[in-house]
N, C-alpha and C. Protein backbone atom coordinates (compact mmCIF):
# COMPACT_ATOMS: atom_id res chain seq x y z
N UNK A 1 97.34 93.30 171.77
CA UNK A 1 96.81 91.97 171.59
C UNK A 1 95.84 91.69 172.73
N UNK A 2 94.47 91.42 172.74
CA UNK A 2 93.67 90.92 173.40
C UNK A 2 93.65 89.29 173.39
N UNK A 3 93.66 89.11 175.02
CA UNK A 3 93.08 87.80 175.57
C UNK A 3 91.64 87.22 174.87
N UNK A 4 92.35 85.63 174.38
CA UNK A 4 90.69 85.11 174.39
C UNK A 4 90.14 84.64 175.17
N UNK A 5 90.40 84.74 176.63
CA UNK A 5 89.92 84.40 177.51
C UNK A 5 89.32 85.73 177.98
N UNK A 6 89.31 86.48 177.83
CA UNK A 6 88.85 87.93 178.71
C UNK A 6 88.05 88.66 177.15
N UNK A 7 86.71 88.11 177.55
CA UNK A 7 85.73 88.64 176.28
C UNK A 7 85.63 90.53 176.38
N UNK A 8 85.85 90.83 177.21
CA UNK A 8 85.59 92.51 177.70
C UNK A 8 86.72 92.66 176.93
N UNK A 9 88.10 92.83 176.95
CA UNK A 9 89.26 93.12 176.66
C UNK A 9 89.47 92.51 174.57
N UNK A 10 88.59 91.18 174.92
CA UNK A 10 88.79 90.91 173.15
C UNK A 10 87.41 91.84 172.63
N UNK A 11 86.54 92.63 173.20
CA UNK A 11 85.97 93.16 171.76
C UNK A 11 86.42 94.42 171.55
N UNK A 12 86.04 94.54 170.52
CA UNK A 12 86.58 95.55 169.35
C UNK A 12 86.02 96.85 169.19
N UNK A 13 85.95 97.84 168.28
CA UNK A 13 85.52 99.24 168.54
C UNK A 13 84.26 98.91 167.44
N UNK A 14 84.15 97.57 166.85
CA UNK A 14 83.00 97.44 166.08
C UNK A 14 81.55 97.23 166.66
N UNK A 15 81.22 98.07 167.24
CA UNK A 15 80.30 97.99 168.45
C UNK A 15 80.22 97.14 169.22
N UNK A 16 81.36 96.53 169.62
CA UNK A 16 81.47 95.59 170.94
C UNK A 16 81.18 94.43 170.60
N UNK A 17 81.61 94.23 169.31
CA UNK A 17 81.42 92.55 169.01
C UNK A 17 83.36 92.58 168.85
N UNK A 18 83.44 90.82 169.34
CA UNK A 18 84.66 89.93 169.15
C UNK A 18 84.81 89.75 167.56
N UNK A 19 86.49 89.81 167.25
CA UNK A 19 86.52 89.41 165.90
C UNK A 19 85.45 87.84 165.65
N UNK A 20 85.38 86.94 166.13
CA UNK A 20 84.54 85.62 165.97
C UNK A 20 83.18 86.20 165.75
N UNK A 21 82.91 86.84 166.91
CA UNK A 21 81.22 87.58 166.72
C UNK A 21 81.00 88.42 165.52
N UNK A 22 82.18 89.23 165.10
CA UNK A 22 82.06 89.87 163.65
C UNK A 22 82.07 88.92 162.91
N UNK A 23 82.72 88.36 163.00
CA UNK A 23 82.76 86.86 161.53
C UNK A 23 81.69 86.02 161.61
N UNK A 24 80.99 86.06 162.46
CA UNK A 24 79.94 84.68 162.80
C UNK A 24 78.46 85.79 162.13
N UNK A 25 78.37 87.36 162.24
CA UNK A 25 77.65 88.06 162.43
C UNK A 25 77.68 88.08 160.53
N UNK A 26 78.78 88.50 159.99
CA UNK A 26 78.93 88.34 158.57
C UNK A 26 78.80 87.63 157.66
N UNK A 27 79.04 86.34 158.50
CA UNK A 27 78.89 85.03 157.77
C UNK A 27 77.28 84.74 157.80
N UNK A 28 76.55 85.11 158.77
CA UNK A 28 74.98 84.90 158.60
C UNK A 28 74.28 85.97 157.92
N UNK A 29 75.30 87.31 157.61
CA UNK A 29 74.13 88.30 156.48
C UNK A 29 75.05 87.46 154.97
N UNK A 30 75.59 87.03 154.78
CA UNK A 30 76.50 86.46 153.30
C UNK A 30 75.23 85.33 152.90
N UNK A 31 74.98 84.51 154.30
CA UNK A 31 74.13 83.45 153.73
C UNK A 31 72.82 83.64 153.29
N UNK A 32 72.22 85.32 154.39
CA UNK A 32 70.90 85.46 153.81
C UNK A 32 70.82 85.94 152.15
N UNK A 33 71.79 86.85 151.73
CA UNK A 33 71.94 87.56 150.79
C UNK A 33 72.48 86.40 149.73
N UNK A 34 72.82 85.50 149.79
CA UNK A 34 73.21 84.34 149.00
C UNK A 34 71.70 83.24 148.76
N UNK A 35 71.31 83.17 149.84
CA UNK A 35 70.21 82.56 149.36
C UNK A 35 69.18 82.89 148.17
N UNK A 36 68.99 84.23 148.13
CA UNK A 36 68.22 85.39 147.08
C UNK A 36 68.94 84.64 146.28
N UNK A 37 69.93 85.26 146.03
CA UNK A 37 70.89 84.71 145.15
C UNK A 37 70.53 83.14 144.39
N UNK A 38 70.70 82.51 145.04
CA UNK A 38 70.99 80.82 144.74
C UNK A 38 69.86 80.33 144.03
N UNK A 39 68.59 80.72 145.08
CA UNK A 39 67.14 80.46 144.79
C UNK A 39 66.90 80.88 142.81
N UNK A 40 67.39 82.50 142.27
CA UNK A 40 67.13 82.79 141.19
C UNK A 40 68.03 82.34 140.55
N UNK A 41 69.42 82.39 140.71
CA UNK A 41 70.19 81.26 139.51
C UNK A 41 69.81 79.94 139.33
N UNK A 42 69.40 79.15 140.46
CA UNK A 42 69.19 78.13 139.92
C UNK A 42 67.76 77.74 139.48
N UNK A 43 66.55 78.40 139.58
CA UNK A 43 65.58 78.82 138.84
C UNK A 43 65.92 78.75 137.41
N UNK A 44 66.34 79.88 137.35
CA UNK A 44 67.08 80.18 135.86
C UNK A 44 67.82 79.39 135.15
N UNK A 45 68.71 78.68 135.39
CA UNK A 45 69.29 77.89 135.42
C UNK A 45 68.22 76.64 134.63
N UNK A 46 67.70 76.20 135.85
CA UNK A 46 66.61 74.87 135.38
C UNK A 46 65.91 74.94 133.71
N UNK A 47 65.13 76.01 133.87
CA UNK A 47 64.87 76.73 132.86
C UNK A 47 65.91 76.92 131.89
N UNK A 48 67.04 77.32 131.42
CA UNK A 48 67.76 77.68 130.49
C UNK A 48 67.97 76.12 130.05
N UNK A 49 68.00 74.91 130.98
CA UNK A 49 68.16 73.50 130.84
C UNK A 49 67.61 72.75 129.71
N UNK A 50 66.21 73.11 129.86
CA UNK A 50 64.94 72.63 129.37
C UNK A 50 65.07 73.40 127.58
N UNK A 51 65.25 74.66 127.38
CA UNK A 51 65.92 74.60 126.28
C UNK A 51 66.10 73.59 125.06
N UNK A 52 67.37 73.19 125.15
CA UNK A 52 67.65 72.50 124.29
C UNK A 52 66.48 71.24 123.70
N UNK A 53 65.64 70.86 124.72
CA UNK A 53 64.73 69.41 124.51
C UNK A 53 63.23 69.67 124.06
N UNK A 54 63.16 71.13 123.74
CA UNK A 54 61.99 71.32 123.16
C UNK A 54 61.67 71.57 121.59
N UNK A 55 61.04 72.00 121.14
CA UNK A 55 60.62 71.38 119.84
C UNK A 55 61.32 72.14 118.70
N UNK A 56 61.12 73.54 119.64
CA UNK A 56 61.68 74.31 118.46
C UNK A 56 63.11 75.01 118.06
N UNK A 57 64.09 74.20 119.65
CA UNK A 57 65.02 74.19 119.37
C UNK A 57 66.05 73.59 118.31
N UNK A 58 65.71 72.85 116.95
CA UNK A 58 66.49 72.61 116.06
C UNK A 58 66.37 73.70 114.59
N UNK A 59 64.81 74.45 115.04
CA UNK A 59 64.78 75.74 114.24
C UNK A 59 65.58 76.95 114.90
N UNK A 60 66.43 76.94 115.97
CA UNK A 60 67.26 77.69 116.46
C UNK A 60 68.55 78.42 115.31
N UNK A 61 68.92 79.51 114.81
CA UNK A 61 70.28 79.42 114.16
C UNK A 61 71.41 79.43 114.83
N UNK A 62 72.73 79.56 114.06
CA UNK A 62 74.00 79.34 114.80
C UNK A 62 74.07 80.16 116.43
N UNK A 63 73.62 81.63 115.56
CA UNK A 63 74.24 82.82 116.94
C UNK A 63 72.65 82.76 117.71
N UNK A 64 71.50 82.07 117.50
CA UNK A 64 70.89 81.77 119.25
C UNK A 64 71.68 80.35 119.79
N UNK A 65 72.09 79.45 118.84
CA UNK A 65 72.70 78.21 119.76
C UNK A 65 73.83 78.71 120.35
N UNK A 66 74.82 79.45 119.74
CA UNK A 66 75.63 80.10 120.87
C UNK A 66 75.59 80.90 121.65
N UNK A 67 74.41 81.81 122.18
CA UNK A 67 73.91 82.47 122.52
C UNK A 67 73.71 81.82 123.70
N UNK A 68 72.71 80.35 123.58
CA UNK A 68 72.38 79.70 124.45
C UNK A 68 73.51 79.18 125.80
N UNK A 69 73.92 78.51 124.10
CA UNK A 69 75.18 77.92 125.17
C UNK A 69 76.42 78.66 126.01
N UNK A 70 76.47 79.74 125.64
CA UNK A 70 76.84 80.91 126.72
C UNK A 70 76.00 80.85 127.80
N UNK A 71 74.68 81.30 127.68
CA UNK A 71 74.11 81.71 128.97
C UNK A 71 73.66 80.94 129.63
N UNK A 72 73.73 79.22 129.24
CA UNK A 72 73.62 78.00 130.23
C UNK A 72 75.32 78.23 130.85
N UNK A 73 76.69 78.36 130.18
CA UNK A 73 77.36 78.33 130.90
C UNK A 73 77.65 79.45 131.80
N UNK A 74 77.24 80.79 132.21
CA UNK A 74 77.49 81.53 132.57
C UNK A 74 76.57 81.44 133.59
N UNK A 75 75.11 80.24 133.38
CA UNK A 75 74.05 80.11 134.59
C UNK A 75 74.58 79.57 135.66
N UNK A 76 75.23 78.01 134.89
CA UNK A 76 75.72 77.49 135.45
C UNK A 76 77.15 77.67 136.78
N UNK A 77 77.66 78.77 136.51
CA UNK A 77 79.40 78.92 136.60
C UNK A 77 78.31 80.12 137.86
N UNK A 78 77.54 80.71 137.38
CA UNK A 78 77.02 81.62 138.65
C UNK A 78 76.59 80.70 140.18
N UNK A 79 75.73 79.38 139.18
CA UNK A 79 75.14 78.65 140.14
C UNK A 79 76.06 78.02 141.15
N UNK A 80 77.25 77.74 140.50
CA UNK A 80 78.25 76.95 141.38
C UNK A 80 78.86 78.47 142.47
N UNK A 81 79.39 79.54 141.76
CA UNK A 81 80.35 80.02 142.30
C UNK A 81 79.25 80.80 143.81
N UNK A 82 77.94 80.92 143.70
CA UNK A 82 77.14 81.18 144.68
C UNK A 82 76.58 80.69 145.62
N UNK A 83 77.03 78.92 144.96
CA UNK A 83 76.85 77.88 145.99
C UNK A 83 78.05 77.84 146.95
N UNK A 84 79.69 78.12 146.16
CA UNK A 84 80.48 77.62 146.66
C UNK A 84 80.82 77.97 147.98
N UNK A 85 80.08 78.92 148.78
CA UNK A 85 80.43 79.56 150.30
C UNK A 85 80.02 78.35 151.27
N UNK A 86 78.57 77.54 150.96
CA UNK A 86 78.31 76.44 151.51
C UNK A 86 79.44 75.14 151.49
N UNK A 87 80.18 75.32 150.46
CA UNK A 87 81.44 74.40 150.14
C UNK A 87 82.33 74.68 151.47
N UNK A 88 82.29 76.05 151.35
CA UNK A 88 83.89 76.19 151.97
C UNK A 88 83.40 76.28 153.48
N UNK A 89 82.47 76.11 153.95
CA UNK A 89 82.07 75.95 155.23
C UNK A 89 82.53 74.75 155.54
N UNK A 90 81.49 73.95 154.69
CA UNK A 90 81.49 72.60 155.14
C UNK A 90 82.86 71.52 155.17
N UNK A 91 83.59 72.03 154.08
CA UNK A 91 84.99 72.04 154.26
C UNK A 91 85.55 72.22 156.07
N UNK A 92 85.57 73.66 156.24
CA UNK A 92 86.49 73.91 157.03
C UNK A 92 85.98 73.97 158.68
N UNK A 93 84.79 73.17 158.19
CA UNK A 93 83.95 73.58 159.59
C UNK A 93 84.33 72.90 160.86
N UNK A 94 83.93 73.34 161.85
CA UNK A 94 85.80 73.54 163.20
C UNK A 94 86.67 73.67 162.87
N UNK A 95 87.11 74.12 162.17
CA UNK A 95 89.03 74.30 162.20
C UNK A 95 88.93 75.79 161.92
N UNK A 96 88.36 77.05 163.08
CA UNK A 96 88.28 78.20 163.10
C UNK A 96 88.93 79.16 161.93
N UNK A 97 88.37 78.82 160.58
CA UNK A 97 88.49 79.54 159.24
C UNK A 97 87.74 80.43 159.08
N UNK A 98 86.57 80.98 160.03
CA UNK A 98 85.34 81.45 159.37
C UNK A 98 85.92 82.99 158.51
N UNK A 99 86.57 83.88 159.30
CA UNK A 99 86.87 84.73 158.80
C UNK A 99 87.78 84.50 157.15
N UNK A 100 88.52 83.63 156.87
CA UNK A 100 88.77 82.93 155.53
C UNK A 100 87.33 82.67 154.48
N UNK A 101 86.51 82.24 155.59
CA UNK A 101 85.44 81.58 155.03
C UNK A 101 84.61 82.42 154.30
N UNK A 102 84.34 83.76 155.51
CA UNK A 102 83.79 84.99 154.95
C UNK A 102 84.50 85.66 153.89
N UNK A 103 85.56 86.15 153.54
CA UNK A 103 86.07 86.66 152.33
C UNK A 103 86.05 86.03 151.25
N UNK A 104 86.25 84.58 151.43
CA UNK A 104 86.29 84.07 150.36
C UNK A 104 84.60 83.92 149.36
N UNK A 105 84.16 83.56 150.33
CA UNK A 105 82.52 83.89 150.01
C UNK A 105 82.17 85.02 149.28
N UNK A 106 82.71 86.31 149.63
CA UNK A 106 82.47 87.66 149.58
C UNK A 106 83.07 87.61 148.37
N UNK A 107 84.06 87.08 147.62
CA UNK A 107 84.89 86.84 146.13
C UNK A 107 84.03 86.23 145.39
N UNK A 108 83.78 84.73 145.98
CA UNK A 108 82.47 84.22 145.32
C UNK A 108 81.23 84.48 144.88
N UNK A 109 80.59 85.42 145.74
CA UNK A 109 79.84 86.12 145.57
C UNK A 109 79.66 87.06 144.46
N UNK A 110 80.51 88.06 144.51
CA UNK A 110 80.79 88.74 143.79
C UNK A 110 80.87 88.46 142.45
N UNK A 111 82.01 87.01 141.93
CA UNK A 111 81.89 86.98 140.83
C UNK A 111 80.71 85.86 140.43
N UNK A 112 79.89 85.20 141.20
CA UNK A 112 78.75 85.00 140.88
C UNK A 112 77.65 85.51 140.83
N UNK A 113 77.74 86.97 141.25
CA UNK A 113 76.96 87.97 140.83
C UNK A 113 77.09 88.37 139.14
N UNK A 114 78.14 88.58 139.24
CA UNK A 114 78.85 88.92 137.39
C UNK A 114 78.03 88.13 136.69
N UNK A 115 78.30 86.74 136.86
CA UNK A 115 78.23 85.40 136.13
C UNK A 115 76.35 85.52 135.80
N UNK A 116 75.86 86.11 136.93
CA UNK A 116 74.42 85.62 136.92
C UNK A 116 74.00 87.25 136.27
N UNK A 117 74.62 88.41 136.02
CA UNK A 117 74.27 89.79 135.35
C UNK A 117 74.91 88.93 133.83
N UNK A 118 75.57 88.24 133.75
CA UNK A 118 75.59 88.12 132.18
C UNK A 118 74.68 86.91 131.67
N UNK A 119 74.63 86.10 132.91
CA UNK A 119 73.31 84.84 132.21
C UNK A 119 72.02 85.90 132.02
N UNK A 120 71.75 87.23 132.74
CA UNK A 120 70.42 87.82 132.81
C UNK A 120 70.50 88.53 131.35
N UNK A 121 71.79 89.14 131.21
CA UNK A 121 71.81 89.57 130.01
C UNK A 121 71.84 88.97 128.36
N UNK A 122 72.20 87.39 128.56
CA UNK A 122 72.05 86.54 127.97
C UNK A 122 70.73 86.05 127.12
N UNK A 123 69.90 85.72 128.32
CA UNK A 123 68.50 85.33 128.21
C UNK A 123 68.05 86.45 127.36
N UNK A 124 68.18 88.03 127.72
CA UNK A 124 67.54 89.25 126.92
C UNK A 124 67.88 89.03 125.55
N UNK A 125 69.47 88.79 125.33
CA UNK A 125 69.80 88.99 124.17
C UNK A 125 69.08 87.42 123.56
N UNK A 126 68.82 86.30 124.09
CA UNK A 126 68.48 85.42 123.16
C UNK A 126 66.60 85.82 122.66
N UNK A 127 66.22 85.95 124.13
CA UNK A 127 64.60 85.84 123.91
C UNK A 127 64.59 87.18 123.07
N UNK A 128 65.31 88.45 122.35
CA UNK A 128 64.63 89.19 122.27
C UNK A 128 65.05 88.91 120.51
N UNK A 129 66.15 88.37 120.05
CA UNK A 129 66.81 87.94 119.09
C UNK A 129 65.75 86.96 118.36
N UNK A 130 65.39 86.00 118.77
CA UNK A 130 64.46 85.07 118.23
C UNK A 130 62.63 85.58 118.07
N UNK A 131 62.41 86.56 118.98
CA UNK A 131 61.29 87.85 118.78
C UNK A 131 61.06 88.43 117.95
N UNK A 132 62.13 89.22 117.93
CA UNK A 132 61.90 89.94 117.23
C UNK A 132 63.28 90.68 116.35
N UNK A 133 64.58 90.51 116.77
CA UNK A 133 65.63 90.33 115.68
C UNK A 133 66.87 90.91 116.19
N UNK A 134 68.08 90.85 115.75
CA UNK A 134 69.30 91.33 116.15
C UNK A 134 69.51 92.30 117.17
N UNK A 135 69.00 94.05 115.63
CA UNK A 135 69.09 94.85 116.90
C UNK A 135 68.32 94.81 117.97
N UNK A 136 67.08 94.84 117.92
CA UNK A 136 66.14 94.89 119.50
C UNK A 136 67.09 93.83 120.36
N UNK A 137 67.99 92.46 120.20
CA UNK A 137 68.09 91.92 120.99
C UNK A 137 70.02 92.73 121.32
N UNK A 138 70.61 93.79 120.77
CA UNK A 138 71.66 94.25 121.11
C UNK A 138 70.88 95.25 122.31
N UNK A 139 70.08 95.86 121.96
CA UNK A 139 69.70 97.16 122.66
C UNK A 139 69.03 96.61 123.84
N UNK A 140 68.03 95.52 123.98
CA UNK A 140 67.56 95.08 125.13
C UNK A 140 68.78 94.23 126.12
N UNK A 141 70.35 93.98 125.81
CA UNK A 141 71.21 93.64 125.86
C UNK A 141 71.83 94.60 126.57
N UNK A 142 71.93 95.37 125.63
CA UNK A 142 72.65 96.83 126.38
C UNK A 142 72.06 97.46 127.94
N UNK A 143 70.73 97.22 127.73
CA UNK A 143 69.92 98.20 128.63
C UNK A 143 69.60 97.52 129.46
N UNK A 144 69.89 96.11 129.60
CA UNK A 144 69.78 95.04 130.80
C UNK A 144 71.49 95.58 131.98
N UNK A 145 72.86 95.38 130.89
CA UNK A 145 73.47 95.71 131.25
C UNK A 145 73.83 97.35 132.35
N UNK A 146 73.31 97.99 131.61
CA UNK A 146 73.01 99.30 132.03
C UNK A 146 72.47 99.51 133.56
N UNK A 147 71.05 98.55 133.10
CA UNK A 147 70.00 98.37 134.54
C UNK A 147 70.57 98.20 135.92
N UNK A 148 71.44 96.69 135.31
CA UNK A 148 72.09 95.49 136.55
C UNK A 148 73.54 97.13 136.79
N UNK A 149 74.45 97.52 136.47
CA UNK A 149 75.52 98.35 136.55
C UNK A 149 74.94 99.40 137.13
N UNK A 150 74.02 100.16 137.06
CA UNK A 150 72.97 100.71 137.79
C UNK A 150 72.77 100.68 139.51
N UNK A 151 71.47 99.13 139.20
CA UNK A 151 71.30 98.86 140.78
C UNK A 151 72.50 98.15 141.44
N UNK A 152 73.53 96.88 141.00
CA UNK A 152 73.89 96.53 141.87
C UNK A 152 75.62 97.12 141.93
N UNK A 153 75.82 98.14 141.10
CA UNK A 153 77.09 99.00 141.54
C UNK A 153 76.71 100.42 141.71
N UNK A 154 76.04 100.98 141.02
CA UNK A 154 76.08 102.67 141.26
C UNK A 154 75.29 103.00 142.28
N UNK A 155 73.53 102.35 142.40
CA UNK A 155 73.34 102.80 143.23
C UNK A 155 73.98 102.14 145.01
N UNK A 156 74.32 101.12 144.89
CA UNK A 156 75.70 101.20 146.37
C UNK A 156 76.36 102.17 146.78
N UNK A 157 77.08 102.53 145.55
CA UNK A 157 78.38 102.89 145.51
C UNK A 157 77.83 105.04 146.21
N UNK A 158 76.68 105.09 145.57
CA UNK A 158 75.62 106.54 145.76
C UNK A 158 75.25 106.52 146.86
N UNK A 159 74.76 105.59 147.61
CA UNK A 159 74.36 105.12 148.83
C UNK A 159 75.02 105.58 150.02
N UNK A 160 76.40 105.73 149.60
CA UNK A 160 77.45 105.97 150.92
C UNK A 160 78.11 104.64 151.13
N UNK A 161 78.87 104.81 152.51
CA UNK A 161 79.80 104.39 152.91
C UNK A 161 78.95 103.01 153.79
N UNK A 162 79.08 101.74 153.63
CA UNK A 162 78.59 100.82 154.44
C UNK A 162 79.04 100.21 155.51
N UNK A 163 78.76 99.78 156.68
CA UNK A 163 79.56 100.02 157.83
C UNK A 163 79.39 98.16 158.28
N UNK A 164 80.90 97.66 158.48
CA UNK A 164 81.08 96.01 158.54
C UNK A 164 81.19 95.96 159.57
């Protein structure tokens, strides 16, 4: 057990940062990498909004209105769960949670990543459905999926080992 009074003795073999300095260090790459994030869901988002109030949405059929209304809720549910790390800050801020703060973020994240690979895959399957027809909008569906499973798990995962 290391002293928190004796900063030499509290750091760690993580190149000489303090557990606080790792958490404070994590918590500021979560926010840059969340911002990307936030900025295009809720872009998207706005946009998927506007939808419903335009002209030619009552020539829409059943499976683009549900279509829609999936991928507004899946915009939406991304937009919150990518916001929610700013929540849990502001929540817990002084009452030394950060490391709570950081994982939980890192959950959030994650499944508002999901949330925002199926609003992306959403949009394909609607815009390509009302284009030009079913299958093109299964296959441009598929191959969105494919893409996103691709860059933001395989090639990581190919990448190697990432160092926290």
């Amino acid at each position: 057990m290391t002293s928190q009074s004796d900063p030499v003795s509290a750091a760690t073999s993580t190149g000489g940062e303090t557990e606080k300095e790792r958490a404070t260090r994590r918590w500021n790459e979560m926010l840059q990498e969340l911002r990307v994030a936030q900025t295009g869901v809720q872009v998207l988002t706005g946009f998927l909004l506007t939808v419903p109030f335009t002209q030619r949405f009552p020539d829409l059929g059943a499976t683009d209105q549900t279509a829609l209304l999936f991928t507004i809720s899946t915009s939406i549910l991304a937009a919150g769960l990518l916001i929610a790390p700013v929540a849990f800050h502001r929540v817990l801020f002084g009452k030394s949670e950060k490391e709570w703060v950081v994982q939980a973020a890192n959950v959030a994240a994650r499944v508002g990543l999901t949330m925002l690979g199926l609003t992306m895959t959403g949009v394909m399957f609607l815009v390509f459905h009302v284009v030009v027809g079913t299958t093109a909008a299964v296959v441009a569906s598929l191959v969105t999926v494919a893409m996103l499973v691709a860059l933001w798990l395989a090639v990581p995962w190919v990448g190697g080992e990432v160092d926290d």
